[in-house]
N, C-alpha and C. Protein backbone atom coordinates (compact mmCIF):
# COMPACT_ATOMS: atom_id res chain seq x y z
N UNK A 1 -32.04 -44.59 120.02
CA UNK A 1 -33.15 -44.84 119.12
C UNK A 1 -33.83 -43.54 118.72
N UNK A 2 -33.81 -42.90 119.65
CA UNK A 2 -34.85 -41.28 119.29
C UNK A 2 -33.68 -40.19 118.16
N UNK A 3 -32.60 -40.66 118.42
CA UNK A 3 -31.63 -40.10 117.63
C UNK A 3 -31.75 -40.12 116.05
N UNK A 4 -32.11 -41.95 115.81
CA UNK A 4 -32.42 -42.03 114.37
C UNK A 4 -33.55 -41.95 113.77
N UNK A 5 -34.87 -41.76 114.57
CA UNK A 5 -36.10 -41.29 114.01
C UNK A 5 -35.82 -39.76 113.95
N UNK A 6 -35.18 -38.72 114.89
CA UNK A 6 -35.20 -37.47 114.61
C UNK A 6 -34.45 -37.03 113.03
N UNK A 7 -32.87 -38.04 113.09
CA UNK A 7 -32.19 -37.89 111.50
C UNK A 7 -33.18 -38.26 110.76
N UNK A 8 -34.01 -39.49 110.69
CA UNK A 8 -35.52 -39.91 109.12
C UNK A 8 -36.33 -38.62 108.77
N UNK A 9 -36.37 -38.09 110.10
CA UNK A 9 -37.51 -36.95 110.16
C UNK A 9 -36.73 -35.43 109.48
N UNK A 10 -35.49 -35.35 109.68
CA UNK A 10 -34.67 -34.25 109.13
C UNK A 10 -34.43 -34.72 107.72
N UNK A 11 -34.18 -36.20 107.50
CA UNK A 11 -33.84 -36.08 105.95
C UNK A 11 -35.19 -36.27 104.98
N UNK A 12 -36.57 -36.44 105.48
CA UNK A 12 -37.52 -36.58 105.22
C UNK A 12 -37.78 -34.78 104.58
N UNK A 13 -37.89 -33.74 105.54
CA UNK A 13 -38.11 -32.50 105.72
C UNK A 13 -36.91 -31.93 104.59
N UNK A 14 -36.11 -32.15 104.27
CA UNK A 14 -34.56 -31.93 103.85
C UNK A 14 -35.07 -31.89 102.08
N UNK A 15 -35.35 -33.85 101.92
CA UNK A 15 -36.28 -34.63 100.68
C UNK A 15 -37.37 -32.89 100.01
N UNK A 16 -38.10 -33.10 101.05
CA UNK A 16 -39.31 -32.31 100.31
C UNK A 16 -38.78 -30.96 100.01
N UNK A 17 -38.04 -30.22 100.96
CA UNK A 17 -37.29 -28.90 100.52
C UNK A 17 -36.70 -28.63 99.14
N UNK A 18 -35.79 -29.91 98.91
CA UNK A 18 -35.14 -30.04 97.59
C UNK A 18 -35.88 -30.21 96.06
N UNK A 19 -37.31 -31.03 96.64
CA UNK A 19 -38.33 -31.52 95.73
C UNK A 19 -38.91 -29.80 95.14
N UNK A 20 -39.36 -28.98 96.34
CA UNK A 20 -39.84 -27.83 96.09
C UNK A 20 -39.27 -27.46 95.59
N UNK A 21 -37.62 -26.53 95.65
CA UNK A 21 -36.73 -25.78 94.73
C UNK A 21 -36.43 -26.56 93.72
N UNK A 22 -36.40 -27.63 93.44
CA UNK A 22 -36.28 -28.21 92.11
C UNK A 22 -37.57 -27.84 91.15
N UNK A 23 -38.89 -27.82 91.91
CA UNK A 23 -39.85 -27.39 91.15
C UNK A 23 -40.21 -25.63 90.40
N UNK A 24 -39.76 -25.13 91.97
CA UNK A 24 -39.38 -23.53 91.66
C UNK A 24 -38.70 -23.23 90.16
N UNK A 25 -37.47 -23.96 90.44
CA UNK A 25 -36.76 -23.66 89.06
C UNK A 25 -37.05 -24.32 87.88
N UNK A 26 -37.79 -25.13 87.79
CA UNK A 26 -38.06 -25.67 86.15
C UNK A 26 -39.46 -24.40 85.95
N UNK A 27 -40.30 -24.24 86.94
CA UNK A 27 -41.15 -23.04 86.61
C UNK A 27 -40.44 -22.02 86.02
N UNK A 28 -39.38 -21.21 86.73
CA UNK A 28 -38.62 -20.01 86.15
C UNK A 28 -37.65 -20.53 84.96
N UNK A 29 -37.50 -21.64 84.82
CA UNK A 29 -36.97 -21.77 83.32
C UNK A 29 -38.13 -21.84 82.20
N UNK A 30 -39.55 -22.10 82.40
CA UNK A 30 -40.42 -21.94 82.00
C UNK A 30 -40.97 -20.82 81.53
N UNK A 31 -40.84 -20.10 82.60
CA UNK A 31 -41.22 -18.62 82.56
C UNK A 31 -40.04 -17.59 81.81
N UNK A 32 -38.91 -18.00 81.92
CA UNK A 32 -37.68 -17.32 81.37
C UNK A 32 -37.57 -17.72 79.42
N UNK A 33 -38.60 -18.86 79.28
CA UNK A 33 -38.08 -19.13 78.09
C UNK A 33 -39.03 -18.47 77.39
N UNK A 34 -40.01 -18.18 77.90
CA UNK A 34 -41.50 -17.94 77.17
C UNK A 34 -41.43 -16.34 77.28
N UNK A 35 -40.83 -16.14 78.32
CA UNK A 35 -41.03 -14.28 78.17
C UNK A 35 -39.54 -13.81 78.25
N UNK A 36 -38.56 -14.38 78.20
CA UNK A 36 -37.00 -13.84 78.00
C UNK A 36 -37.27 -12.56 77.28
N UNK A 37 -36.82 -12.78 76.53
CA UNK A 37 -36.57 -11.93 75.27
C UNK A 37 -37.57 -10.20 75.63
N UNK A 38 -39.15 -10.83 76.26
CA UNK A 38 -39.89 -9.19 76.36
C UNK A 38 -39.35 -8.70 77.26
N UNK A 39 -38.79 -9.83 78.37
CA UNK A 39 -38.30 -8.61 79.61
C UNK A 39 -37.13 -8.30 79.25
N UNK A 40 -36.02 -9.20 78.43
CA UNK A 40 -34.68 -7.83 78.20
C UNK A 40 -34.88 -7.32 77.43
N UNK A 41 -35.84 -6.83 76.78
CA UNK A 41 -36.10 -6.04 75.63
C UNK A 41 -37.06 -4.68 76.39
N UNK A 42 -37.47 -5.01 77.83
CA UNK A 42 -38.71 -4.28 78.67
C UNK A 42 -37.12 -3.29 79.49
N UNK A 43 -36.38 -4.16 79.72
CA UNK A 43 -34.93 -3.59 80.62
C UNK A 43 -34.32 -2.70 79.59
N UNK A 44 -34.03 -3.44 78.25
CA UNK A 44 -33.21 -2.44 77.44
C UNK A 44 -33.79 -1.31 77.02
N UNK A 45 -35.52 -1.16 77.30
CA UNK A 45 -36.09 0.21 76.92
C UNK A 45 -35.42 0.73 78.38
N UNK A 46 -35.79 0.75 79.50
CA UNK A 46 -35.03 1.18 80.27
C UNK A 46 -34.66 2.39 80.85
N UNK A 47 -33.66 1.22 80.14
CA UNK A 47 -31.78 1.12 80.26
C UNK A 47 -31.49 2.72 79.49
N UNK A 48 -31.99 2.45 78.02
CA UNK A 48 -31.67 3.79 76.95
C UNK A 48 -32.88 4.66 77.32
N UNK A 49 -33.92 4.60 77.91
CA UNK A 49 -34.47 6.02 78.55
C UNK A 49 -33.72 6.87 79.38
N UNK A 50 -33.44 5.79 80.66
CA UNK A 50 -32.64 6.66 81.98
C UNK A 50 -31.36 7.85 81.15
N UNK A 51 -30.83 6.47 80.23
CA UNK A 51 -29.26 7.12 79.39
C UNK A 51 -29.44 7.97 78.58
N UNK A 52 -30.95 9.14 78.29
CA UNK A 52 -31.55 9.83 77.48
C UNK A 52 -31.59 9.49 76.16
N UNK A 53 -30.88 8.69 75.44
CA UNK A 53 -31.25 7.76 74.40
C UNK A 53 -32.72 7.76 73.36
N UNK A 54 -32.28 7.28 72.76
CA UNK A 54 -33.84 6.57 71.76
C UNK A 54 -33.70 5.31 72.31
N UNK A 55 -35.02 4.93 72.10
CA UNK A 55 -35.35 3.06 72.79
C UNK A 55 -36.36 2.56 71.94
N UNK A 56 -36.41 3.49 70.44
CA UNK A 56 -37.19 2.48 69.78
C UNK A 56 -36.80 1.06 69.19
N UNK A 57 -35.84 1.28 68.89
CA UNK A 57 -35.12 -0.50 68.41
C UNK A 57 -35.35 -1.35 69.66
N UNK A 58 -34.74 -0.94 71.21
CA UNK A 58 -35.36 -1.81 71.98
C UNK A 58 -36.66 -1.97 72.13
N UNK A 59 -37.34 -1.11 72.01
CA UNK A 59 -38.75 -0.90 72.09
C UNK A 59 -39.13 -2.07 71.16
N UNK A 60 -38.90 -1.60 69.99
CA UNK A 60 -39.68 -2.84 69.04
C UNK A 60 -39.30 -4.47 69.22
N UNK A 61 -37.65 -4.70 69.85
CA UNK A 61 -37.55 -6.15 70.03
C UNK A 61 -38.51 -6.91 70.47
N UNK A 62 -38.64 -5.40 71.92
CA UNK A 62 -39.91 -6.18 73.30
C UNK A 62 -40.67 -6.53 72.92
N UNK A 63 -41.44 -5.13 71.63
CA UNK A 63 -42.80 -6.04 71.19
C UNK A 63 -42.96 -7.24 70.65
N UNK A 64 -41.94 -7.48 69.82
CA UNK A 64 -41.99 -8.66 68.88
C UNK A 64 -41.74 -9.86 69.53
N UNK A 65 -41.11 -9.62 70.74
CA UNK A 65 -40.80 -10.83 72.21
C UNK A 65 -41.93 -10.94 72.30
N UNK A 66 -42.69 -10.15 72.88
CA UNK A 66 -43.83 -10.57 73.57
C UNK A 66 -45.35 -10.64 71.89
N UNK A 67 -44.84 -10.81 70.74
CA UNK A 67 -46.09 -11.12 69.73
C UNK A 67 -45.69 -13.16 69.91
N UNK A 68 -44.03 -13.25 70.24
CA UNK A 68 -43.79 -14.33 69.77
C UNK A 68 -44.54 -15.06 71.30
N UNK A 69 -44.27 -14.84 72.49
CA UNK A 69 -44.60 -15.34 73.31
C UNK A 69 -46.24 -15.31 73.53
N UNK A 70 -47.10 -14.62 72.98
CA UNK A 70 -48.43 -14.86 72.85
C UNK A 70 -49.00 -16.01 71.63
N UNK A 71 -47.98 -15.90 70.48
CA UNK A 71 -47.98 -17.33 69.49
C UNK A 71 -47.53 -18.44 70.14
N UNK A 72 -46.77 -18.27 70.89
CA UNK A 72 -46.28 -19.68 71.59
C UNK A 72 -47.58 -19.96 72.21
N UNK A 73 -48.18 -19.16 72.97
CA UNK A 73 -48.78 -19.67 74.15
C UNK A 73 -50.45 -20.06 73.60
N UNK A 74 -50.52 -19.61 72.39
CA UNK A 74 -52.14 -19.89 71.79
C UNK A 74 -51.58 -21.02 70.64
N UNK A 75 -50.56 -22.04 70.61
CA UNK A 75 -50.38 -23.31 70.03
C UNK A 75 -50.67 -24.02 70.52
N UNK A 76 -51.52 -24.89 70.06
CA UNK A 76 -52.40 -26.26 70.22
C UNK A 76 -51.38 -27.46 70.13
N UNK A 77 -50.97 -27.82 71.07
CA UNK A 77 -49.43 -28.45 71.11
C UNK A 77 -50.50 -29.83 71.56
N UNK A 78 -50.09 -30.95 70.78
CA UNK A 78 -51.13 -32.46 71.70
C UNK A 78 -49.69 -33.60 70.61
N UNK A 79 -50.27 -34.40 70.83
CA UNK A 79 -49.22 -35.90 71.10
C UNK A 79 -48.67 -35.94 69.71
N UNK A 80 -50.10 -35.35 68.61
CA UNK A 80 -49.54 -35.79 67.22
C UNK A 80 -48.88 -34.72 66.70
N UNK A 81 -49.05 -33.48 67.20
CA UNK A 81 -47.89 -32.41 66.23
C UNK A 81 -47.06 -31.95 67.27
N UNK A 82 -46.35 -32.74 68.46
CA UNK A 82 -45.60 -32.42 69.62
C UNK A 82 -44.04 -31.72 68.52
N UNK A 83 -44.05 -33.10 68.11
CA UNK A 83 -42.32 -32.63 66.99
C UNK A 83 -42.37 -32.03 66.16
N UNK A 84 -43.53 -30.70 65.90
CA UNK A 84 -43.69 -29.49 64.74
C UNK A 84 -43.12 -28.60 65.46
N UNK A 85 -44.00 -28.57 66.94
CA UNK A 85 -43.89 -27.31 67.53
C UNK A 85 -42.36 -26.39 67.72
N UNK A 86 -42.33 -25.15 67.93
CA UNK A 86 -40.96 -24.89 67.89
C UNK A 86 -41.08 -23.99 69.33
């Protein structure tokens, strides 16, 4: 009997583990969709500094990543213009 309350209690503990990393990752797909673009555009400046390079073309993607991800994030997104938003 103590055998199968200890397995409830492991797949109980097991349950919530899975619940958490499932939550982890819809955050970082969250976070990956909204700022993608500034951080490989933040890497590809970099990337062409270290390689003595110019990094203004990357340079400017980043910025424009991160003008788009500050428009995303100041849209007034509610029930009636949900299917405008992009």
């Amino acid at each position: 009997m103590k055998t199968a309350i200890h397995s409830r209690i492991r797949g109980q503990g097991m349950t919530e583990y899975i619940i958490i990393v499932a939550l982890i990752a819809v955050a970082a797909i969250g976070v990956y969709t909204a700022f993608g673009k500034t951080v490989r555009g933040q890497m590809a400046v970099t990337a062409q500094s270290l390689a003595g390079k110019s990094a203004s073309q990357a340079r400017t993607e980043s910025n424009d990543g991160g003008t788009a991800a500050q428009d995303q994030a100041s849209r007034q997104i509610r029930l009636d213009n949900y299917d405008q938003a992009q």
